[in-house]
N, C-alpha and C. Protein backbone atom coordinates (compact mmCIF):
# COMPACT_ATOMS: atom_id res chain seq x y z
N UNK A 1 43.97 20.31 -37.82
CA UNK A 1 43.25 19.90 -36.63
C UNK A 1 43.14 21.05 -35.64
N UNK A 2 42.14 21.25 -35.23
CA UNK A 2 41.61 22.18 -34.19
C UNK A 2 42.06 22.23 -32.80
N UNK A 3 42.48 22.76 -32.09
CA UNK A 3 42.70 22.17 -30.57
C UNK A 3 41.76 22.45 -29.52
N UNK A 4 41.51 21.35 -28.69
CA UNK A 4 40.06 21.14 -27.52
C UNK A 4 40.79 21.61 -27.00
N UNK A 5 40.41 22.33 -26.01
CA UNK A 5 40.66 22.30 -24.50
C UNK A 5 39.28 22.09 -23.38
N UNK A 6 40.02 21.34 -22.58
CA UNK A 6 39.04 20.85 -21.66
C UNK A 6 39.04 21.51 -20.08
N UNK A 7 37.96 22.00 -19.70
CA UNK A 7 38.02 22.74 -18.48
C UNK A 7 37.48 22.17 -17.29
N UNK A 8 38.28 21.64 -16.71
CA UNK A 8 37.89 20.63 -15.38
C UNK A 8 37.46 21.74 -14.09
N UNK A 9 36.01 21.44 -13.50
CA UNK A 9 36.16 22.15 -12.33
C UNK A 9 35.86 21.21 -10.94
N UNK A 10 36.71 21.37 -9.75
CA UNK A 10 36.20 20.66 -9.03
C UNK A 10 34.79 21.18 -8.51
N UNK A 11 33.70 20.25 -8.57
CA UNK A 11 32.47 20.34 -8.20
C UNK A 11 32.26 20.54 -6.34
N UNK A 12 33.37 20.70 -5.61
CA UNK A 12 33.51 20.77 -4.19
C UNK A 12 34.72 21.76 -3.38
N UNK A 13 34.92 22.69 -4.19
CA UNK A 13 36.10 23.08 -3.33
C UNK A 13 36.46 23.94 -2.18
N UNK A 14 34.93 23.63 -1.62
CA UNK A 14 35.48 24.09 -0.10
C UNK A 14 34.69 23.32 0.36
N UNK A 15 34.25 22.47 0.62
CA UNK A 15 33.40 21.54 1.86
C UNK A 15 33.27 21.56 3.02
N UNK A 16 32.93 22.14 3.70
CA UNK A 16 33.61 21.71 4.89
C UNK A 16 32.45 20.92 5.66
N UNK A 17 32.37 20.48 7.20
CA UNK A 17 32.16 19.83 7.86
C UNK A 17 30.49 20.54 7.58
N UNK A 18 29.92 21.69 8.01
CA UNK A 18 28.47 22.21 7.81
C UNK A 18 28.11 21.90 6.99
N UNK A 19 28.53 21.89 5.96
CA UNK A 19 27.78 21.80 4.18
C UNK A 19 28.04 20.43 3.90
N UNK A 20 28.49 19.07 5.06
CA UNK A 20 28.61 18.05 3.86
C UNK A 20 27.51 17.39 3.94
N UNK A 21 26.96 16.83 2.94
CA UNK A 21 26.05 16.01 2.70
C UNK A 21 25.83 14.24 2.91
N UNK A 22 25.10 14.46 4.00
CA UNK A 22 24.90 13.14 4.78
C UNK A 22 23.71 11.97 4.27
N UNK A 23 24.35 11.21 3.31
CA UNK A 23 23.25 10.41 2.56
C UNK A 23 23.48 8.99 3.51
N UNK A 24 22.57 8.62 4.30
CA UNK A 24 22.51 6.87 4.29
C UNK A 24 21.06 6.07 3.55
N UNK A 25 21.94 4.86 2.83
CA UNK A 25 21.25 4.34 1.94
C UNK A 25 21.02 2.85 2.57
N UNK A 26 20.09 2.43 2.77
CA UNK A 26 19.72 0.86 3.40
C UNK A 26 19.00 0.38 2.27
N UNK A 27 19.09 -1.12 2.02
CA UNK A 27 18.50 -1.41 0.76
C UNK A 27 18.69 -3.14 0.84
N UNK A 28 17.81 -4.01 0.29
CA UNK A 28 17.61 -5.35 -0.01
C UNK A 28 16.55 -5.78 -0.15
N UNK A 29 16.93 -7.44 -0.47
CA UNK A 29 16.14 -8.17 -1.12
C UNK A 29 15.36 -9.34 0.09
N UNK A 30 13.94 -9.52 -0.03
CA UNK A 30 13.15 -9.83 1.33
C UNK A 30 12.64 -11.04 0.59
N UNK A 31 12.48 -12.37 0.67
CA UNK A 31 12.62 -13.70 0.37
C UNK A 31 11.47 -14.21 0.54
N UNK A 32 10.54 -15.18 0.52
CA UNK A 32 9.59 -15.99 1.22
C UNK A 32 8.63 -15.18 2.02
N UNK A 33 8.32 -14.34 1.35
CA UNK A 33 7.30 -13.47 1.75
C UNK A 33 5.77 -14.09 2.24
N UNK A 34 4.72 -13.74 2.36
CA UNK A 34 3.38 -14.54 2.64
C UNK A 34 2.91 -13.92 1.49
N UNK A 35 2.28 -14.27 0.59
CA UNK A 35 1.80 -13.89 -0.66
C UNK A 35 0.65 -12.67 -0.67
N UNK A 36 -0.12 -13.23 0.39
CA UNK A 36 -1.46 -12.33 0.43
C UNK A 36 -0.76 -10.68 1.16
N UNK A 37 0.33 -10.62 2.11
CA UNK A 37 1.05 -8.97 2.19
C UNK A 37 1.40 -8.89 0.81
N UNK A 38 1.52 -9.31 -0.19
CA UNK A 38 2.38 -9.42 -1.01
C UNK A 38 1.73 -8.59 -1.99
N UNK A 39 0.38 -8.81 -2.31
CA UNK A 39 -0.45 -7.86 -2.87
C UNK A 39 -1.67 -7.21 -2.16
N UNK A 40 -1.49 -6.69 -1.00
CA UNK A 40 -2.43 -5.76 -0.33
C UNK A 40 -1.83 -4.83 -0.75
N UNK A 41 -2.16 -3.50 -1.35
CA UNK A 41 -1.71 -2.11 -2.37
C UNK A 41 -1.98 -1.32 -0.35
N UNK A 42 -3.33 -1.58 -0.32
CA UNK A 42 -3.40 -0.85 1.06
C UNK A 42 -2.53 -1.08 2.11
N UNK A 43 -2.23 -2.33 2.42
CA UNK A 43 -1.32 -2.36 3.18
C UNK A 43 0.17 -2.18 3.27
N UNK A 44 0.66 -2.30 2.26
CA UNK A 44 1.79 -2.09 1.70
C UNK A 44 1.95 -0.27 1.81
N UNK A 45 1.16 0.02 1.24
CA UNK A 45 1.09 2.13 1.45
C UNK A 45 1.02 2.42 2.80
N UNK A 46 0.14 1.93 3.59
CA UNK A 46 0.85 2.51 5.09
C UNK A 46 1.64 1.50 5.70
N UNK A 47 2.32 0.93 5.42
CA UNK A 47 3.12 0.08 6.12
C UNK A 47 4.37 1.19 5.54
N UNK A 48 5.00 1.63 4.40
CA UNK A 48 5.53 3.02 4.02
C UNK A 48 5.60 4.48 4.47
N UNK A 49 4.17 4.37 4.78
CA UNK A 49 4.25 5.52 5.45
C UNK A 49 4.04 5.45 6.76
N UNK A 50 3.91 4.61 7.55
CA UNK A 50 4.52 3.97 9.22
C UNK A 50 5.72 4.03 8.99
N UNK A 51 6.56 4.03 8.13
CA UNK A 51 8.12 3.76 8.13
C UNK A 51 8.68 5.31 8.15
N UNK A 52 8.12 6.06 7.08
CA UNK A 52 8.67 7.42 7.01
C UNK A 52 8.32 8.06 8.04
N UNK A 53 7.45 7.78 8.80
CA UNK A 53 7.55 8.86 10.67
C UNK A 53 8.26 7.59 11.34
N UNK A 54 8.54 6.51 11.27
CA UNK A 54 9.50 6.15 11.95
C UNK A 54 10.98 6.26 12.12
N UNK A 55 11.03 6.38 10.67
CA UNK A 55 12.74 7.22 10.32
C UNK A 55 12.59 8.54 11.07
N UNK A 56 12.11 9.36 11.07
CA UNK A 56 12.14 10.50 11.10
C UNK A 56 12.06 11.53 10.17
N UNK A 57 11.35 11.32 8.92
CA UNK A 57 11.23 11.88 7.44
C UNK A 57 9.86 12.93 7.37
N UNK A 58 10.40 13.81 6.69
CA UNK A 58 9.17 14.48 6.02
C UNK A 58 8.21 14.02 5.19
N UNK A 59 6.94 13.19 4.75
CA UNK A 59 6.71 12.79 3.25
C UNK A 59 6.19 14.04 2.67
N UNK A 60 6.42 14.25 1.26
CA UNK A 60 6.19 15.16 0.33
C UNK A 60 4.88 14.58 -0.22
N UNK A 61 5.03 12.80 -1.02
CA UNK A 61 4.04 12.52 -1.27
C UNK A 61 4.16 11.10 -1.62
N UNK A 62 3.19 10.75 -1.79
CA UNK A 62 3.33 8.72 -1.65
C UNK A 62 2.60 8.75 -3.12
N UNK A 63 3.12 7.61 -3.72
CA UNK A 63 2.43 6.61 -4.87
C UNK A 63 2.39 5.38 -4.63
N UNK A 64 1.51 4.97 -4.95
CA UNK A 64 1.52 2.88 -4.91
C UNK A 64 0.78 2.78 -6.39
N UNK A 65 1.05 1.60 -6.66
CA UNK A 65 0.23 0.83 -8.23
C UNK A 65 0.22 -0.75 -7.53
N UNK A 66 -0.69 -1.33 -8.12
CA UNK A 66 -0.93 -2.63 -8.16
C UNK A 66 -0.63 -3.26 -9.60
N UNK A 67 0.11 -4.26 -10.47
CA UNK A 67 -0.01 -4.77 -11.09
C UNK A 67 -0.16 -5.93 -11.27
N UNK A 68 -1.03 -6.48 -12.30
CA UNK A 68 -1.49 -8.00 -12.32
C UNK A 68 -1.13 -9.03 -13.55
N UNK A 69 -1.17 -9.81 -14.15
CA UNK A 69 -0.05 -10.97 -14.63
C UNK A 69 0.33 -11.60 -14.03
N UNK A 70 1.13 -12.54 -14.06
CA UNK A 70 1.67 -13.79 -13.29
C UNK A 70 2.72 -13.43 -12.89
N UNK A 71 3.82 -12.23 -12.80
CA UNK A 71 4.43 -11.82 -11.97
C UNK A 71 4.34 -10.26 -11.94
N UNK A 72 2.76 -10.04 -11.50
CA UNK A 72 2.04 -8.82 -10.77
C UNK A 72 2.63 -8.75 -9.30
N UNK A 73 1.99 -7.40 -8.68
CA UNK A 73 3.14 -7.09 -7.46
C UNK A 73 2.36 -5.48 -7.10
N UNK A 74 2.97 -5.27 -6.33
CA UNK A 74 2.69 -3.45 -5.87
C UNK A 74 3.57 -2.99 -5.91
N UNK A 75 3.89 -1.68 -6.36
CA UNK A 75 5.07 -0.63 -6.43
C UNK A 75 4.59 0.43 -5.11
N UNK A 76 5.31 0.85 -3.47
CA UNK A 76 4.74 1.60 -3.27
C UNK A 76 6.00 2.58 -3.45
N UNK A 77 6.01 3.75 -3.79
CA UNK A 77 7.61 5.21 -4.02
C UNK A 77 6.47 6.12 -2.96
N UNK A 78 7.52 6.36 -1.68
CA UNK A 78 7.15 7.81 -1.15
C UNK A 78 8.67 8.87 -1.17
N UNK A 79 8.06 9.73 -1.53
CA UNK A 79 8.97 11.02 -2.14
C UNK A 79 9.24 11.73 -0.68
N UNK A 80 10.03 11.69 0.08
CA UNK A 80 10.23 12.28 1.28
C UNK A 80 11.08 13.94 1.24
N UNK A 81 11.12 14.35 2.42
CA UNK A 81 11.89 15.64 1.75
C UNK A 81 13.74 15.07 2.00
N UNK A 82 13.98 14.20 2.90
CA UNK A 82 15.26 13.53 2.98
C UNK A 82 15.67 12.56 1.79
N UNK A 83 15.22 12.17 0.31
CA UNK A 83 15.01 11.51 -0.51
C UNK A 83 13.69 10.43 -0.79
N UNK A 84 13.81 9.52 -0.29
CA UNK A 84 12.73 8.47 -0.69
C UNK A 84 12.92 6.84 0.03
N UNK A 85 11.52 5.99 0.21
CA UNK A 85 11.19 5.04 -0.10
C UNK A 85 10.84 4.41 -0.85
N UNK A 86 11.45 2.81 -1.21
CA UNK A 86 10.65 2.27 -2.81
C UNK A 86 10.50 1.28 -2.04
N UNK A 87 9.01 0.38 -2.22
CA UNK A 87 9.23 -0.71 -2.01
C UNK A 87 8.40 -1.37 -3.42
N UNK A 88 8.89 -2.56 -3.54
CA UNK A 88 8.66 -3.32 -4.92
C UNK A 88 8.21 -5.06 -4.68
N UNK A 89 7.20 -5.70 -5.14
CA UNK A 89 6.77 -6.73 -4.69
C UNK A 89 6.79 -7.64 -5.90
N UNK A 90 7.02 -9.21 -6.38
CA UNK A 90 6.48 -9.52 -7.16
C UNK A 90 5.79 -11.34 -6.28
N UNK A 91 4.79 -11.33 -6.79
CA UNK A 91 3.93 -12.27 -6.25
C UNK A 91 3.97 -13.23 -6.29
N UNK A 92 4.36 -13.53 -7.79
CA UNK A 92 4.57 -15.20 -8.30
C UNK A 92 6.18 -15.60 -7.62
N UNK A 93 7.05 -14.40 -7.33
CA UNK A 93 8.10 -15.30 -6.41
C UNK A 93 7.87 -15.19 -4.52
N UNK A 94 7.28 -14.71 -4.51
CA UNK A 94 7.00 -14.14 -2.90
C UNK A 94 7.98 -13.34 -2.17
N UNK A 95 8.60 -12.21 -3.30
CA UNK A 95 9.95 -11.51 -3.48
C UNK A 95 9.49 -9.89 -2.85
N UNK A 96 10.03 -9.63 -2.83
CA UNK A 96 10.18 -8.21 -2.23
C UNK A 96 11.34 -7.07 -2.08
N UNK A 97 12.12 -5.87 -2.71
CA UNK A 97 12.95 -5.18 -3.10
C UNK A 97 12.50 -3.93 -2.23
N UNK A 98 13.40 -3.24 -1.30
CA UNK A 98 12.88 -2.53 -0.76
C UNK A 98 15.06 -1.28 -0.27
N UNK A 99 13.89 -0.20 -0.69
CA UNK A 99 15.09 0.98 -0.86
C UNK A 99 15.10 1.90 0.10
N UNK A 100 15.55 2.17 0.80
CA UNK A 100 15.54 3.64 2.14
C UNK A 100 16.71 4.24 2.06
N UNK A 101 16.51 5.54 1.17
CA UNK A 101 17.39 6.30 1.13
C UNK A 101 17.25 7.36 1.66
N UNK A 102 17.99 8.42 2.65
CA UNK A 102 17.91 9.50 3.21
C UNK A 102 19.35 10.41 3.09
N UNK A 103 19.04 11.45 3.15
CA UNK A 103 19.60 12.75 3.46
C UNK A 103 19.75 13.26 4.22
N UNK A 104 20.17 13.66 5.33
CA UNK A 104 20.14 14.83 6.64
C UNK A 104 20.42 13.61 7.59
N UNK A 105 21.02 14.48 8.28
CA UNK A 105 21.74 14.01 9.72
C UNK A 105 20.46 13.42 11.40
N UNK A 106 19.26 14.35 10.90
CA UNK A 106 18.60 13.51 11.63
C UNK A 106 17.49 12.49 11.47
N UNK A 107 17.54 12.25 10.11
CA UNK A 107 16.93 10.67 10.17
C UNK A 107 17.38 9.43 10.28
N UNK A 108 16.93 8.26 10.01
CA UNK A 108 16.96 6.77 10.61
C UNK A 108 16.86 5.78 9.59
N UNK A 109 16.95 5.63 8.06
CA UNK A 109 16.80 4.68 7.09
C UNK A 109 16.77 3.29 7.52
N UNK A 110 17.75 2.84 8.33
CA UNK A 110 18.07 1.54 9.36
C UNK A 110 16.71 1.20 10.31
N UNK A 111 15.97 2.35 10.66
CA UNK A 111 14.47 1.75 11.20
C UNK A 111 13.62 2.11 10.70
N UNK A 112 13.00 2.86 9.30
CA UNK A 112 12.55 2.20 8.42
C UNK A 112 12.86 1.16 7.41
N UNK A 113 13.78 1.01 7.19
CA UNK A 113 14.10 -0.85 6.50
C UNK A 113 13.85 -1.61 7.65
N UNK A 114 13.74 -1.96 9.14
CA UNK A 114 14.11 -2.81 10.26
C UNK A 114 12.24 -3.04 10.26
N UNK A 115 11.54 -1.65 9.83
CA UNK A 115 10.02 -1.93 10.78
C UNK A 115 9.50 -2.08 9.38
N UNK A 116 9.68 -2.60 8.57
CA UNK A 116 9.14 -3.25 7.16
C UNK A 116 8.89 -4.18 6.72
N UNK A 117 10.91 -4.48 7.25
CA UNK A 117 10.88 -5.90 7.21
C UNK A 117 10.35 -6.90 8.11
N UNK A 118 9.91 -6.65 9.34
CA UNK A 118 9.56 -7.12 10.24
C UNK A 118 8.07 -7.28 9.93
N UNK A 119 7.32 -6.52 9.36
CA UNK A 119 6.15 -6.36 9.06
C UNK A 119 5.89 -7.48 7.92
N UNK A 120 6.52 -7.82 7.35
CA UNK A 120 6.57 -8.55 5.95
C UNK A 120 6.75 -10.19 6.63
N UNK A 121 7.56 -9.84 7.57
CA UNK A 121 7.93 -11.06 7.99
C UNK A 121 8.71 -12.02 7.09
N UNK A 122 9.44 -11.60 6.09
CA UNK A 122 10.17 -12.93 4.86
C UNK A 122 11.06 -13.55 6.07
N UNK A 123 11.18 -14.96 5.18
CA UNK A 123 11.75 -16.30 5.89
C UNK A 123 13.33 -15.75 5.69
N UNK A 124 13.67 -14.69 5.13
CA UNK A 124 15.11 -14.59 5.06
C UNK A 124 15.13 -13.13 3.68
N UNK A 125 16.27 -12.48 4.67
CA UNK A 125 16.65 -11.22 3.51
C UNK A 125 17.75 -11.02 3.58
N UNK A 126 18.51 -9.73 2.64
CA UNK A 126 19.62 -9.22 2.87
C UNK A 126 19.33 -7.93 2.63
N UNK A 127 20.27 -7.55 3.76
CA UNK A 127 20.20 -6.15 3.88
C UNK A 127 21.90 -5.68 2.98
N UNK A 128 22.04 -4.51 2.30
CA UNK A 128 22.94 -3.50 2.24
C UNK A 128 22.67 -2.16 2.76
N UNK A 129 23.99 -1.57 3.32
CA UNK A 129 24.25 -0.28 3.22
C UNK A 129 25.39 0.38 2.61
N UNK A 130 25.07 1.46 1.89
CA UNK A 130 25.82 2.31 1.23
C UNK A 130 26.02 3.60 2.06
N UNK A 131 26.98 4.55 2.56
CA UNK A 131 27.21 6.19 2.80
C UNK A 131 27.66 6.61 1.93
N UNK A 132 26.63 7.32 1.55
CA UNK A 132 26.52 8.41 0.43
C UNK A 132 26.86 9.69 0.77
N UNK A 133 27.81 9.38 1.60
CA UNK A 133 27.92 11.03 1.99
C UNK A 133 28.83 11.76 1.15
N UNK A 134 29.24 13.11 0.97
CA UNK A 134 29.86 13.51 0.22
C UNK A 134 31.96 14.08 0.36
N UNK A 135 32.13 13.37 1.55
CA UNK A 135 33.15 12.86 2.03
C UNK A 135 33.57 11.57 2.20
């Protein structure tokens, strides 16, 4: 038998306070939606990108799709330079999945998820947050 050796490196070993990496992640599920926001592709894309100058984000670049079937929906992903927005729709439940993740110390994920959801108006959601920071 051969012998492994395994070479562990820590991926961080000097961190300090300048270099750490400040991720906040806001994220949930939006309920009783009104059906007809539910598949506007147009409205749904700037209602996204009203959110990313409301955080305080760079956008790099936006996508939306419309899909159709009986649980069709809009996908809108904007690619920010602080990470991203997803928001995700499906129609036949009047459901809605929506992701704000950021990077850097001076944006706002918490008011883009706040001016979305408000926009959507669902009868009831839940919000999570995750810190992703690297401390």
């Amino acid at each position: 038998m051969s012998e492994q050796k395994i070479l562990i490196q820590n991926p961080s070993p000097s961190i300090n306070d300048e270099d750490r990496i400040v991720g906040k992640h806001v994220f949930g599920n939006l309920y009783d939606i009104d059906p007809q926001k539910l598949t506007n592709k147009e409205f749904l894309e700037k209602l996204v990108l009203d959110a990313v100058n409301i955080a305080h984000m760079k956008l790099v670049e936006i996508k939306s799709w419309s899909f159709g079937g009986k649980k069709g929906g809009v996908s809108v992903i904007a690619l920010v330079e602080e990470s991203h927005i997803a928001l995700h729709t499906w129609n036949e439940y009047n459901y809605a999945t929506l992701d704000v993740y950021t990077c850097g110390e001076d944006s706002d994920p918490q008011s883009a998820f706040n001016y979305i959801v408000n926009a959507l108006g669902p009868k009831r959601y839940q919000m999570f947050y995750a810190d992703r920071s690297s401390k």
